[in-house]
PDB file of N, CA and C in Angstrom:
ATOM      1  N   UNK A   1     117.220  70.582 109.018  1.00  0.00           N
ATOM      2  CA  UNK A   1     117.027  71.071 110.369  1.00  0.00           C
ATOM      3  C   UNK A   1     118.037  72.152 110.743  1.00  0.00           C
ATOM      4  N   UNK A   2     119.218  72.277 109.994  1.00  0.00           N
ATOM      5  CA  UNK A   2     120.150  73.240 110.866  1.00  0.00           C
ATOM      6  C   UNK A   2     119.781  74.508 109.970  1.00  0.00           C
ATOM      7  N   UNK A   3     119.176  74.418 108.874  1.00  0.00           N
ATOM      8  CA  UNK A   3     118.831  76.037 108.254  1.00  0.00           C
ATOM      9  C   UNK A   3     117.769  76.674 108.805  1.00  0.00           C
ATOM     10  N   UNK A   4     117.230  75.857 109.859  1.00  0.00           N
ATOM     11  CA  UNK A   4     115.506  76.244 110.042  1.00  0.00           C
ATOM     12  C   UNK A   4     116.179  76.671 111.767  1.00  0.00           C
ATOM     13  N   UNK A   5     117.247  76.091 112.081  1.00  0.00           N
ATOM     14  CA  UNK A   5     118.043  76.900 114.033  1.00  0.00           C
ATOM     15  C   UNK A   5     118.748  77.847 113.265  1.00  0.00           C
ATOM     16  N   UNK A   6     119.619  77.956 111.938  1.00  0.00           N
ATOM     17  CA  UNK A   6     119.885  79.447 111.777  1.00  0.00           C
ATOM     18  C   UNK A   6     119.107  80.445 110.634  1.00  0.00           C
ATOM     19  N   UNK A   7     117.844  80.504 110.542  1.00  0.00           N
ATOM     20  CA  UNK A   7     116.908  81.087 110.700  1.00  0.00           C
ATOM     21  C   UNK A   7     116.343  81.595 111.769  1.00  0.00           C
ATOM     22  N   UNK A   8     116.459  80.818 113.004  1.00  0.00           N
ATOM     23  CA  UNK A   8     115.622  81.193 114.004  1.00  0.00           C
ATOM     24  C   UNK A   8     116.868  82.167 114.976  1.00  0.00           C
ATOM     25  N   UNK A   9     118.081  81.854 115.116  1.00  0.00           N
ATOM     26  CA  UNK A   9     118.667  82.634 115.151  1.00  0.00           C
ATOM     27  C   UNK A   9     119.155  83.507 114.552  1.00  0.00           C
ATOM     28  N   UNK A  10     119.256  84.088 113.326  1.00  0.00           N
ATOM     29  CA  UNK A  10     119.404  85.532 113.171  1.00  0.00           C
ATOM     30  C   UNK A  10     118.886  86.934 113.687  1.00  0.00           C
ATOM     31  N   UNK A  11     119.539  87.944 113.529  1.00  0.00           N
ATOM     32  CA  UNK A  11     119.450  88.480 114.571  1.00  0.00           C
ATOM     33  C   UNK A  11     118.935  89.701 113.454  1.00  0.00           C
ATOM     34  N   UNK A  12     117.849  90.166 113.295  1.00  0.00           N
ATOM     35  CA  UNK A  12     117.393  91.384 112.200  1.00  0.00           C
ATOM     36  C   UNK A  12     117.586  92.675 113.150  1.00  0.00           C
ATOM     37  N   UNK A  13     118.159  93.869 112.445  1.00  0.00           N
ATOM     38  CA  UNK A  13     118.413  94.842 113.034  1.00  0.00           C
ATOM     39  C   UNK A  13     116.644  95.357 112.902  1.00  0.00           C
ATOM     40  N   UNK A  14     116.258  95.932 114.051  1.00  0.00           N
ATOM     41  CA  UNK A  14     114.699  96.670 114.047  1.00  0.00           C
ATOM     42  C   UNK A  14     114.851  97.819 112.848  1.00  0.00           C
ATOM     43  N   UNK A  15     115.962  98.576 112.447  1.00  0.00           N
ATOM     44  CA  UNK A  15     115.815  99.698 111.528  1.00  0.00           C
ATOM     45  C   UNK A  15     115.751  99.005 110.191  1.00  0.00           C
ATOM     46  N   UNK A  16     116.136  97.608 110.314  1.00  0.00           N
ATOM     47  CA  UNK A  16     115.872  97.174 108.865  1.00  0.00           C
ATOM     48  C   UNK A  16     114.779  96.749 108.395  1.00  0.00           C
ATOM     49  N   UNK A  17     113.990  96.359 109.766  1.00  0.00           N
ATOM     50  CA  UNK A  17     112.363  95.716 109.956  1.00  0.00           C
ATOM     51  C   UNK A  17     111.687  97.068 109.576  1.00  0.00           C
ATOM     52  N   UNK A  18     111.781  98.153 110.107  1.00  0.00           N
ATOM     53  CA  UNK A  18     111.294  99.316 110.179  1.00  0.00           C
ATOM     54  C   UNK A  18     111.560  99.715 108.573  1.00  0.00           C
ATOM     55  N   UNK A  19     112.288  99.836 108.063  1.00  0.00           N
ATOM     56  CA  UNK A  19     112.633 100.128 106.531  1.00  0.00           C
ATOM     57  C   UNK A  19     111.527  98.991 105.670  1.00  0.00           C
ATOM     58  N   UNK A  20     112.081  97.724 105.729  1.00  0.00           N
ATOM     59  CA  UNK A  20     110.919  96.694 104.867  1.00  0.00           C
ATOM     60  C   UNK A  20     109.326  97.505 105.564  1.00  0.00           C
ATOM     61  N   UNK A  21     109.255  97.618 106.562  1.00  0.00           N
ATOM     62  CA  UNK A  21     107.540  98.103 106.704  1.00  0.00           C
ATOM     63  C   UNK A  21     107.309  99.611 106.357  1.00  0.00           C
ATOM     64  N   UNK A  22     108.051 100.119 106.437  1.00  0.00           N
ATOM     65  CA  UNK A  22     107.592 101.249 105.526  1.00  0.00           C
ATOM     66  C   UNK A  22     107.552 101.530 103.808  1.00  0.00           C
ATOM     67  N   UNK A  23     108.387 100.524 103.346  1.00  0.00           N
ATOM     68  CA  UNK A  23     108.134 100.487 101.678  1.00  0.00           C
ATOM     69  C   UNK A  23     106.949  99.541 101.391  1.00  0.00           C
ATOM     70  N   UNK A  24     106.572  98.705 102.564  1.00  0.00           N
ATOM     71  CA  UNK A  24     105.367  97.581 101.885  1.00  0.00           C
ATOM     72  C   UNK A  24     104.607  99.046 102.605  1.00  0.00           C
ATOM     73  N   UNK A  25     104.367  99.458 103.425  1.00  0.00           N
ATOM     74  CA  UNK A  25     102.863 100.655 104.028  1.00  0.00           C
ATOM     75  C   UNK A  25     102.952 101.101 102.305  1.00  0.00           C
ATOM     76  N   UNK A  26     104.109 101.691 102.008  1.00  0.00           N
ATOM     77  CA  UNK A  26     103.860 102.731 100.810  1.00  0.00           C
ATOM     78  C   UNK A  26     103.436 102.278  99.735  1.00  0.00           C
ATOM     79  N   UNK A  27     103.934 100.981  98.983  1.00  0.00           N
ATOM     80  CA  UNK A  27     103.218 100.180  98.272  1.00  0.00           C
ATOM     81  C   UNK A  27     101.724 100.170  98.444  1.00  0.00           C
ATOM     82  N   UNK A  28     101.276  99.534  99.473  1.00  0.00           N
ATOM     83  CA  UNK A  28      99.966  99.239  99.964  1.00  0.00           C
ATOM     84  C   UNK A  28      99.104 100.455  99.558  1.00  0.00           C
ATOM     85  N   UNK A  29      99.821 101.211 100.084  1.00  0.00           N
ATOM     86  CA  UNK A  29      99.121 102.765 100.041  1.00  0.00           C
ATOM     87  C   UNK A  29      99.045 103.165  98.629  1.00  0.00           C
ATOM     88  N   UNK A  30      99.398 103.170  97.958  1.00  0.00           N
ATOM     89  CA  UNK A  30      99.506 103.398  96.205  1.00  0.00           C
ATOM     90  C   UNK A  30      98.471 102.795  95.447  1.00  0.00           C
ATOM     91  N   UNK A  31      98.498 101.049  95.781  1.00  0.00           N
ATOM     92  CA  UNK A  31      97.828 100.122  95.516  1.00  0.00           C
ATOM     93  C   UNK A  31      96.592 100.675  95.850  1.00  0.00           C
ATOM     94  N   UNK A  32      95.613 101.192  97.220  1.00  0.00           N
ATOM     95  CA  UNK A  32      95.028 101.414  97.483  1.00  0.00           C
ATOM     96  C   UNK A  32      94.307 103.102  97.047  1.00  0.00           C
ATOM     97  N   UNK A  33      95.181 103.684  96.594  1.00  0.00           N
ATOM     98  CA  UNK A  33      94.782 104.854  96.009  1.00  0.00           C
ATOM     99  C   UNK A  33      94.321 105.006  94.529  1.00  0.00           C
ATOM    100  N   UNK A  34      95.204 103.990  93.779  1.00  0.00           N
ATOM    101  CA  UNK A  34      94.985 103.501  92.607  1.00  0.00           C
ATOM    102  C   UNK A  34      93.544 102.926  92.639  1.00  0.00           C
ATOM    103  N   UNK A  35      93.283 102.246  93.271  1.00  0.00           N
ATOM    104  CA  UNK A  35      92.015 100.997  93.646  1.00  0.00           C
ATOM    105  C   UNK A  35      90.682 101.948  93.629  1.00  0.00           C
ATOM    106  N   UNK A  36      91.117 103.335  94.654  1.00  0.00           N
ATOM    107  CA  UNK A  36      90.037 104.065  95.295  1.00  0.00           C
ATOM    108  C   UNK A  36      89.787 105.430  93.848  1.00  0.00           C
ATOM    109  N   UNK A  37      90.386 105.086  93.200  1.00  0.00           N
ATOM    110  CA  UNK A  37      90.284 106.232  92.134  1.00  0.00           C
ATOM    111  C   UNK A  37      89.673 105.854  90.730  1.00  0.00           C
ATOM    112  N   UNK A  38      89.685 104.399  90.824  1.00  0.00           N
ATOM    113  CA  UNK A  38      89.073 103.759  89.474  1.00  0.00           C
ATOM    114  C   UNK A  38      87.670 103.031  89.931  1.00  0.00           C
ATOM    115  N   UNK A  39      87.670 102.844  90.986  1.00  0.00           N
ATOM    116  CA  UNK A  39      86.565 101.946  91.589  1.00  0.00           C
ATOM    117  C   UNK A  39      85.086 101.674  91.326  1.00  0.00           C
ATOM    118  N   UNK A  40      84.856 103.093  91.109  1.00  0.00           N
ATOM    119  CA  UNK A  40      83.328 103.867  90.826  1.00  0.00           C
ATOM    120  C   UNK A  40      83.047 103.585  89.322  1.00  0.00           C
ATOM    121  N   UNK A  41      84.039 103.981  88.328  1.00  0.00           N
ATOM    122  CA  UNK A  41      84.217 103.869  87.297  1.00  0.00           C
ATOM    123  C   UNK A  41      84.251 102.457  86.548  1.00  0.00           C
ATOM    124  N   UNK A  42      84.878 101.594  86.973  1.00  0.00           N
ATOM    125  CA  UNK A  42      84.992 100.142  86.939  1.00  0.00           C
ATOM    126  C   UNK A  42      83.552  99.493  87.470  1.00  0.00           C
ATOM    127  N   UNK A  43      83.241 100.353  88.161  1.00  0.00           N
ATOM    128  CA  UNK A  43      81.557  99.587  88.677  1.00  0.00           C
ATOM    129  C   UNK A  43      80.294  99.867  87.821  1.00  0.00           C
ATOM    130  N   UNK A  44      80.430 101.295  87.143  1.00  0.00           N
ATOM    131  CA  UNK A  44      79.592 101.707  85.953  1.00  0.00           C
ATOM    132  C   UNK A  44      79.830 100.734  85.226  1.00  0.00           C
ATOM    133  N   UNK A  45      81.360 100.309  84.333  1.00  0.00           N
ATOM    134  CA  UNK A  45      81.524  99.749  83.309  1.00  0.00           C
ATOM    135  C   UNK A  45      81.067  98.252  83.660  1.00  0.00           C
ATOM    136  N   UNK A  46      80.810  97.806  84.831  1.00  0.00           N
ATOM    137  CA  UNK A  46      80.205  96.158  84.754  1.00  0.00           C
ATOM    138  C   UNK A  46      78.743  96.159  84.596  1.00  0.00           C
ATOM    139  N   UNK A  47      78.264  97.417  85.423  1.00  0.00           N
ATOM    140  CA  UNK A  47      76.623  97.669  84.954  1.00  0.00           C
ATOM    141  C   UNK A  47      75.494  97.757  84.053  1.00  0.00           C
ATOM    142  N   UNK A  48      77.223  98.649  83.012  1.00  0.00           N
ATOM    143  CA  UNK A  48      76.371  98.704  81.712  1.00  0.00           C
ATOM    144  C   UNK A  48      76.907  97.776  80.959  1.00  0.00           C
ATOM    145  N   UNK A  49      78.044  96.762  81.115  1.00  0.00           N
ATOM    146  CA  UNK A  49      77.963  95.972  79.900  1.00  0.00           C
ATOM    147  C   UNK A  49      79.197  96.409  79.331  1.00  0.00           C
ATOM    148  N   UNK A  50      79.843  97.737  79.585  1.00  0.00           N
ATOM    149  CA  UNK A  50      80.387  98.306  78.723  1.00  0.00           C
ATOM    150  C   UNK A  50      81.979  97.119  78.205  1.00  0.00           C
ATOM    151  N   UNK A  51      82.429  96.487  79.155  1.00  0.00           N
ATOM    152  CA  UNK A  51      83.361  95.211  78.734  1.00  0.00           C
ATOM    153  C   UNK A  51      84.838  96.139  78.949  1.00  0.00           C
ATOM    154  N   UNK A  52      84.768  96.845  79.525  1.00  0.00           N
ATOM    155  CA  UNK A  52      86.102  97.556  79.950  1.00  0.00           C
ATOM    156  C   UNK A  52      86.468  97.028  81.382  1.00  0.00           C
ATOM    157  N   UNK A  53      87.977  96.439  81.828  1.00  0.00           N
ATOM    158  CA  UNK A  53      88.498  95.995  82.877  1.00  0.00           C
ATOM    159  C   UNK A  53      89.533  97.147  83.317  1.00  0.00           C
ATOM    160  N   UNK A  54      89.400  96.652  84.685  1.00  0.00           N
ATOM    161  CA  UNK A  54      89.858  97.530  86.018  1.00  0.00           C
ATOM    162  C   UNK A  54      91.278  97.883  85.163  1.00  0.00           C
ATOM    163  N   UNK A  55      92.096  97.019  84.395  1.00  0.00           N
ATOM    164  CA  UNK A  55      93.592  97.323  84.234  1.00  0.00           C
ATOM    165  C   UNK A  55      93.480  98.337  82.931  1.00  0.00           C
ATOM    166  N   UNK A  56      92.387  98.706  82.073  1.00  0.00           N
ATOM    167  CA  UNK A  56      92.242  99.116  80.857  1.00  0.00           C
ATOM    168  C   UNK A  56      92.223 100.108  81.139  1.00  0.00           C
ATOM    169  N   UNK A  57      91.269 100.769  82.669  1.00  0.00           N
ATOM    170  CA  UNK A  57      91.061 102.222  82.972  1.00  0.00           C
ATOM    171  C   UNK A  57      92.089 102.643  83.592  1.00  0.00           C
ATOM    172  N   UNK A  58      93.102 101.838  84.325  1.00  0.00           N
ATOM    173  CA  UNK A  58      94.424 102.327  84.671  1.00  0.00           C
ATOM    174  C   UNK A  58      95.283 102.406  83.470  1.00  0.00           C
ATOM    175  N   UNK A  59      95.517 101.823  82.409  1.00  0.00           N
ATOM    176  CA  UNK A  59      96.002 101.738  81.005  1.00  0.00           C
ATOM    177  C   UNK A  59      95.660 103.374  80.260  1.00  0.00           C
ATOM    178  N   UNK A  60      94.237 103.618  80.542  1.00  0.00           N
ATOM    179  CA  UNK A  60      93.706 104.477  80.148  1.00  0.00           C
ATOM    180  C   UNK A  60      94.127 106.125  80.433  1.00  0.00           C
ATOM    181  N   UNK A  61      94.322 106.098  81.614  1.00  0.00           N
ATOM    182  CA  UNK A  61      94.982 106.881  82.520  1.00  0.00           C
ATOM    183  C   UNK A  61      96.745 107.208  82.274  1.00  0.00           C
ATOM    184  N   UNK A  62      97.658 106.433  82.216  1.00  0.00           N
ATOM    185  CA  UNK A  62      98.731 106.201  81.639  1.00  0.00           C
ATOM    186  C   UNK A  62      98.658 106.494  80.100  1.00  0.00           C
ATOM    187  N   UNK A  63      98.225 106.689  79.596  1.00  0.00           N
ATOM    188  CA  UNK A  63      97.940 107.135  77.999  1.00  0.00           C
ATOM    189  C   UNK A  63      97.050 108.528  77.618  1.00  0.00           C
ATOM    190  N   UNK A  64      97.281 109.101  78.752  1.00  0.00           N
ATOM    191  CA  UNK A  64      96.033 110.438  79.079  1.00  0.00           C
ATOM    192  C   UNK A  64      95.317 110.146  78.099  1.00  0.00           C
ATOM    193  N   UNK A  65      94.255 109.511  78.043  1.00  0.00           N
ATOM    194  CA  UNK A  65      93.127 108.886  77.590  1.00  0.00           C
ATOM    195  C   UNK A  65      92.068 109.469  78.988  1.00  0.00           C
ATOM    196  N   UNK A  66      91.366 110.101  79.215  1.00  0.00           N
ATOM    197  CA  UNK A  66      90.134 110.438  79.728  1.00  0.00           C
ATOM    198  C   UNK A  66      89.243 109.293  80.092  1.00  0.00           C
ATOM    199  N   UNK A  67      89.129 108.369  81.335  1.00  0.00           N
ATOM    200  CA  UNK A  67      88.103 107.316  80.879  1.00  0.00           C
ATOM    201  C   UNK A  67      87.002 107.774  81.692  1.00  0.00           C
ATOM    202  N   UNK A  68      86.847 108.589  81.991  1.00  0.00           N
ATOM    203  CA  UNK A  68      85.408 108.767  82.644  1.00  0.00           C
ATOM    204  C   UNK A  68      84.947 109.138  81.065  1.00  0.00           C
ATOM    205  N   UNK A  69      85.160 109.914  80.180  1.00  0.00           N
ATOM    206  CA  UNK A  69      84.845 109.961  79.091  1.00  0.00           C
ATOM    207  C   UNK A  69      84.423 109.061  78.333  1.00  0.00           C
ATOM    208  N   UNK A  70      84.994 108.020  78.203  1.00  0.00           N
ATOM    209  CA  UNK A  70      85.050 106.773  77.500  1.00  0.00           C
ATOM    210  C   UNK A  70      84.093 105.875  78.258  1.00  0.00           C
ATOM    211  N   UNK A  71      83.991 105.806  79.316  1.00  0.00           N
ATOM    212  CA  UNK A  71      82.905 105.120  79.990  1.00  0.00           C
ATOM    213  C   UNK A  71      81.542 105.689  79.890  1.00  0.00           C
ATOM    214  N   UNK A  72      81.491 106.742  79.872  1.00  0.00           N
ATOM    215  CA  UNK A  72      79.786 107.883  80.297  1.00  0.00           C
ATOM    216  C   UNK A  72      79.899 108.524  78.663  1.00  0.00           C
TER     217      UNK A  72
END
């Protein structure tokens, strides 16, 4: 019980709140650009069968490997 009253009292500076939320926005945002750039591609490859996963075409990418190539 007394770690859970000084928890509740600490006192977080807002610029430090403001710092943690802007590296998770930027994360998020990465995550989400990554997501929005393989998406289409990853949706061909379940259509046809082709047996290639979402992390292979980011793999793919990191190895300048071409996977729209490799997919089509």
């Amino acid at each position: 019980m007394p770690h859970t009253l000084m928890l509740a009292q600490a006192d977080l500076n807002p610029a430090v709140i403001f710092g943690i939320a802007a590296v998770l926005f930027v994360v998020v945002l990465i995550f989400f650009a990554i997501f929005a750039r393989f998406i289409s591609l990853w949706i061909q490859c379940k259509m046809t069968g082709a047996g290639i996963s979402f992390p292979h075409l980011v793999m793919m990418t990191i190895r300048k490997v071409n996977p729209s190539v490799i997919v089509r």
